[in-house]
C-alpha atoms as a PDB file:
ATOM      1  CA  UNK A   1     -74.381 -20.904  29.398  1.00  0.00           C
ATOM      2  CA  UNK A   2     -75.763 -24.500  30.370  1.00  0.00           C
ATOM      3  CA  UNK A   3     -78.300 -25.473  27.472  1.00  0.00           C
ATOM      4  CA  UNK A   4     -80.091 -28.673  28.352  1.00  0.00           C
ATOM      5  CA  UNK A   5     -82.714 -31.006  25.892  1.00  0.00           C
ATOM      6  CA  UNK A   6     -85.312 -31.242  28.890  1.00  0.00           C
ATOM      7  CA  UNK A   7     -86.557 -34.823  27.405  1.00  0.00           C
ATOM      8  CA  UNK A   8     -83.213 -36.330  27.065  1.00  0.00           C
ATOM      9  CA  UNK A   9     -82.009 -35.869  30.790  1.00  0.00           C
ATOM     10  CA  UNK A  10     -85.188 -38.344  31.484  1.00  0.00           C
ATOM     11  CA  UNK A  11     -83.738 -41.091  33.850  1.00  0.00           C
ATOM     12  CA  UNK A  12     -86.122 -43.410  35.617  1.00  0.00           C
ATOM     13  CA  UNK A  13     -85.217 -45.770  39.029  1.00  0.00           C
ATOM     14  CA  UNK A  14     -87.201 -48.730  39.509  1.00  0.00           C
ATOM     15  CA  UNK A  15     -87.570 -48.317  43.161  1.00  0.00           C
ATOM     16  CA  UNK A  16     -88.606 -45.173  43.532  1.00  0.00           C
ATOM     17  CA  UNK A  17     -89.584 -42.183  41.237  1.00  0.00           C
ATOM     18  CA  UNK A  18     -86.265 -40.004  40.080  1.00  0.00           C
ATOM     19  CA  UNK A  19     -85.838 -36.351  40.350  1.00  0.00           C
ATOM     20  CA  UNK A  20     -83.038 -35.131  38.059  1.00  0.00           C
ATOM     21  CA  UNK A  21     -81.986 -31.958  38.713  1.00  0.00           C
ATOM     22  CA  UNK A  22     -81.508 -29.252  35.842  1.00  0.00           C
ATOM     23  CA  UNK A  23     -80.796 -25.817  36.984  1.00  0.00           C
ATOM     24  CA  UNK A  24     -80.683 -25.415  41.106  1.00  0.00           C
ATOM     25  CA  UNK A  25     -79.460 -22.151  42.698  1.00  0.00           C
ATOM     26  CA  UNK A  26     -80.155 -20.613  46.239  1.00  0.00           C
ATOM     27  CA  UNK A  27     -83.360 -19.229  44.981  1.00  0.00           C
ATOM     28  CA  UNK A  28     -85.414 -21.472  42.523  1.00  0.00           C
ATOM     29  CA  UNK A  29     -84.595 -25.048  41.310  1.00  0.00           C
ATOM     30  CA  UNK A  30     -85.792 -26.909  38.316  1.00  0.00           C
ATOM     31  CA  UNK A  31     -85.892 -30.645  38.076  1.00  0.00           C
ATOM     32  CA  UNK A  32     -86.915 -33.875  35.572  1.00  0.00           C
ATOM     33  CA  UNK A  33     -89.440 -35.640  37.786  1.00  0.00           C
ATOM     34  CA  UNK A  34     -89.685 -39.400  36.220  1.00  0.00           C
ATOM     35  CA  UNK A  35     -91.826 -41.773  37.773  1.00  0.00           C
ATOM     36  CA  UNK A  36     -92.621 -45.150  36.195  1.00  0.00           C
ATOM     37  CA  UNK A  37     -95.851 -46.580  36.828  1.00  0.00           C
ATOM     38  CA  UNK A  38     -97.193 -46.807  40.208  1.00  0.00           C
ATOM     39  CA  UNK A  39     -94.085 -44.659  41.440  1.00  0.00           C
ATOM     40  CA  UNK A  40     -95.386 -41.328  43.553  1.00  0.00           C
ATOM     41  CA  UNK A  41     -94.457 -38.233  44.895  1.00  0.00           C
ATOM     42  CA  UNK A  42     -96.198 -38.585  48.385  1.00  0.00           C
ATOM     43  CA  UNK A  43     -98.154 -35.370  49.453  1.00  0.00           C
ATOM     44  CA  UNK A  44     -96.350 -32.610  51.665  1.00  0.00           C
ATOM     45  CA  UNK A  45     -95.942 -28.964  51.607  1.00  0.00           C
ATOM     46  CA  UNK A  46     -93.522 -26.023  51.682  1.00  0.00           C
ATOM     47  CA  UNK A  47     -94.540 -22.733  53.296  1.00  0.00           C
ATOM     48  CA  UNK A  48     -93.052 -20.168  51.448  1.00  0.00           C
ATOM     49  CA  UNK A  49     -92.419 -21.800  48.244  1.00  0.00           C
ATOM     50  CA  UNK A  50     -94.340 -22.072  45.453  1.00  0.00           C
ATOM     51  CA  UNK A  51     -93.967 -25.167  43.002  1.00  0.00           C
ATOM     52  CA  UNK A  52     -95.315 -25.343  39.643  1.00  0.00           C
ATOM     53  CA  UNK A  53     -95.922 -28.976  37.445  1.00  0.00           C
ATOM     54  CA  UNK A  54     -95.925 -29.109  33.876  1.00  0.00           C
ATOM     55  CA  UNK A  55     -96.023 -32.731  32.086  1.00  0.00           C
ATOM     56  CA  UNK A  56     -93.715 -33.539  29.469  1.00  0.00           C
ATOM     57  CA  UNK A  57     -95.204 -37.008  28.808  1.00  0.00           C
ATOM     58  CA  UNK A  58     -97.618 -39.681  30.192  1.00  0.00           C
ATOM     59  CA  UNK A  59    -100.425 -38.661  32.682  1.00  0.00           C
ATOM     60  CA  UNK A  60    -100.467 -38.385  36.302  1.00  0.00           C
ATOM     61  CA  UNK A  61    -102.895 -37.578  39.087  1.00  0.00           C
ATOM     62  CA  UNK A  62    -101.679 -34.079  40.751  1.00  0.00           C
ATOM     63  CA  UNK A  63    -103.388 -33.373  44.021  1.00  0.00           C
ATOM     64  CA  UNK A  64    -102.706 -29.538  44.853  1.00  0.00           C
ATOM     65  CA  UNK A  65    -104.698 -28.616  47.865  1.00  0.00           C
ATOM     66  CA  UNK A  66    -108.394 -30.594  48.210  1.00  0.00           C
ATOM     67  CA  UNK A  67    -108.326 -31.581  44.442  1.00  0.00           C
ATOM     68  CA  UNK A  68    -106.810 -34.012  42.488  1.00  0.00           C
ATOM     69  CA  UNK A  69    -106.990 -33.828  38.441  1.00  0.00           C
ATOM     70  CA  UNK A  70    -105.528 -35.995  35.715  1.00  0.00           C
ATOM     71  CA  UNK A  71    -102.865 -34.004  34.169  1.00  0.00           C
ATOM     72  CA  UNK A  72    -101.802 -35.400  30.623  1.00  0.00           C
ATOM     73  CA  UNK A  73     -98.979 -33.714  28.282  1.00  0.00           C
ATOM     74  CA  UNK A  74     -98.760 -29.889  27.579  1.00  0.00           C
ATOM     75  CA  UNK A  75    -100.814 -29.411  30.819  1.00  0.00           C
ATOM     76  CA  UNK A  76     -99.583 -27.172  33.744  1.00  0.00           C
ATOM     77  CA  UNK A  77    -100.602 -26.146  37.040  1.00  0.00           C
ATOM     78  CA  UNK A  78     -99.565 -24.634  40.684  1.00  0.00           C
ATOM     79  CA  UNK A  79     -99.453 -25.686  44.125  1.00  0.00           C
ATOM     80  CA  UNK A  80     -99.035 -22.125  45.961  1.00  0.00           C
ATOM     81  CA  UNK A  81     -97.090 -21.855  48.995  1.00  0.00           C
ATOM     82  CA  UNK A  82     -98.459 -23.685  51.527  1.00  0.00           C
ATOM     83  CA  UNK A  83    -100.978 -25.648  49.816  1.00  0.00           C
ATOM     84  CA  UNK A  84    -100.390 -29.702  49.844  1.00  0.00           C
ATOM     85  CA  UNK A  85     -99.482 -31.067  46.571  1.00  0.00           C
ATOM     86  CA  UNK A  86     -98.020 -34.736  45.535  1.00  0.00           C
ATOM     87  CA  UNK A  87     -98.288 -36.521  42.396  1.00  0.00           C
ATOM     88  CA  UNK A  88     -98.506 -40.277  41.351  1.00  0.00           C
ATOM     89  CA  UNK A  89     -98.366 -42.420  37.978  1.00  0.00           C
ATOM     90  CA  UNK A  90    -101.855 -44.628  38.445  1.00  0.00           C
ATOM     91  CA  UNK A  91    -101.109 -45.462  34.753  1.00  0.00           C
ATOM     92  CA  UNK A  92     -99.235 -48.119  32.383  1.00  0.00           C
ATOM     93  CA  UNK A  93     -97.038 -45.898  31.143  1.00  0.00           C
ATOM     94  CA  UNK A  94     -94.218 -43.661  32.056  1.00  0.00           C
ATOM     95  CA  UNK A  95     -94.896 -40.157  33.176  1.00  0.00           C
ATOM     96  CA  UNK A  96     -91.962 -37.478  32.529  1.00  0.00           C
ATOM     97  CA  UNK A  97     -92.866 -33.988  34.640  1.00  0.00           C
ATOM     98  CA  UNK A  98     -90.672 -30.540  34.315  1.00  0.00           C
ATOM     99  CA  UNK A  99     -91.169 -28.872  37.972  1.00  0.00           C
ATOM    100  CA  UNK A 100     -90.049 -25.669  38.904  1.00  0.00           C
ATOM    101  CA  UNK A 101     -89.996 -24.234  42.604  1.00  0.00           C
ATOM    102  CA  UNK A 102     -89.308 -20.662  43.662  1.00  0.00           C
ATOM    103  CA  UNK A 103     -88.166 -19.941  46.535  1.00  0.00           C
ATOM    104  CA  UNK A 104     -85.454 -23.009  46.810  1.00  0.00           C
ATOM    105  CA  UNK A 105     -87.018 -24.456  50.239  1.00  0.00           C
ATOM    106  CA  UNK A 106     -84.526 -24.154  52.991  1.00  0.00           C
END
């Protein structure tokens, strides 16, 4: 059984933000999204798949459809299939996500 501290597999790039990968099988995945500041996730979408953000540490704006809220620590949300979603660090400070998407995108 793989048992993982979520915080400690944190590992940021300074070119571009840094998705570590936890769990990943052919159905779901579950990665360590680290983006330093200014680093995004550009906005896109996967029909079929639902993906769901929850932030570790930092804040972040999450866009998920026509809105875009300021997500800060112990906050969660979900961009349903289909929906655009993207993220980006318009802070100081390092922002540390936990995302989970079901099905695995083809």
């Amino acid at each position: 059984m793989k048992v993982l501290k979520v915080r400690d597999q944190a590992a940021f790039k300074t070119e571009k933000m840094n998705k570590v990968s936890l769990f990943d099988t052919d159905r779901f995945f579950c990665d360590v999204y680290c983006l330093e500041p200014g680093q995004a996730q550009k906005v896109h979408a996967h029909e079929g798949s639902d993906k769901i953000y929850y932030v570790l540490e930092g804040k972040g704006r999450v866009t998920v459809g026509t809105e875009e809220k300021e997500m800060s620590a112990d906050e969660i949300t979900l961009a349903p299939s289909g929906e655009e979603h993207g993220v980006v660090n318009h802070t100081d400070r390092r922002l540390v996500m936990l995302v989970f998407m079901a099905p695995k995108p083809q």
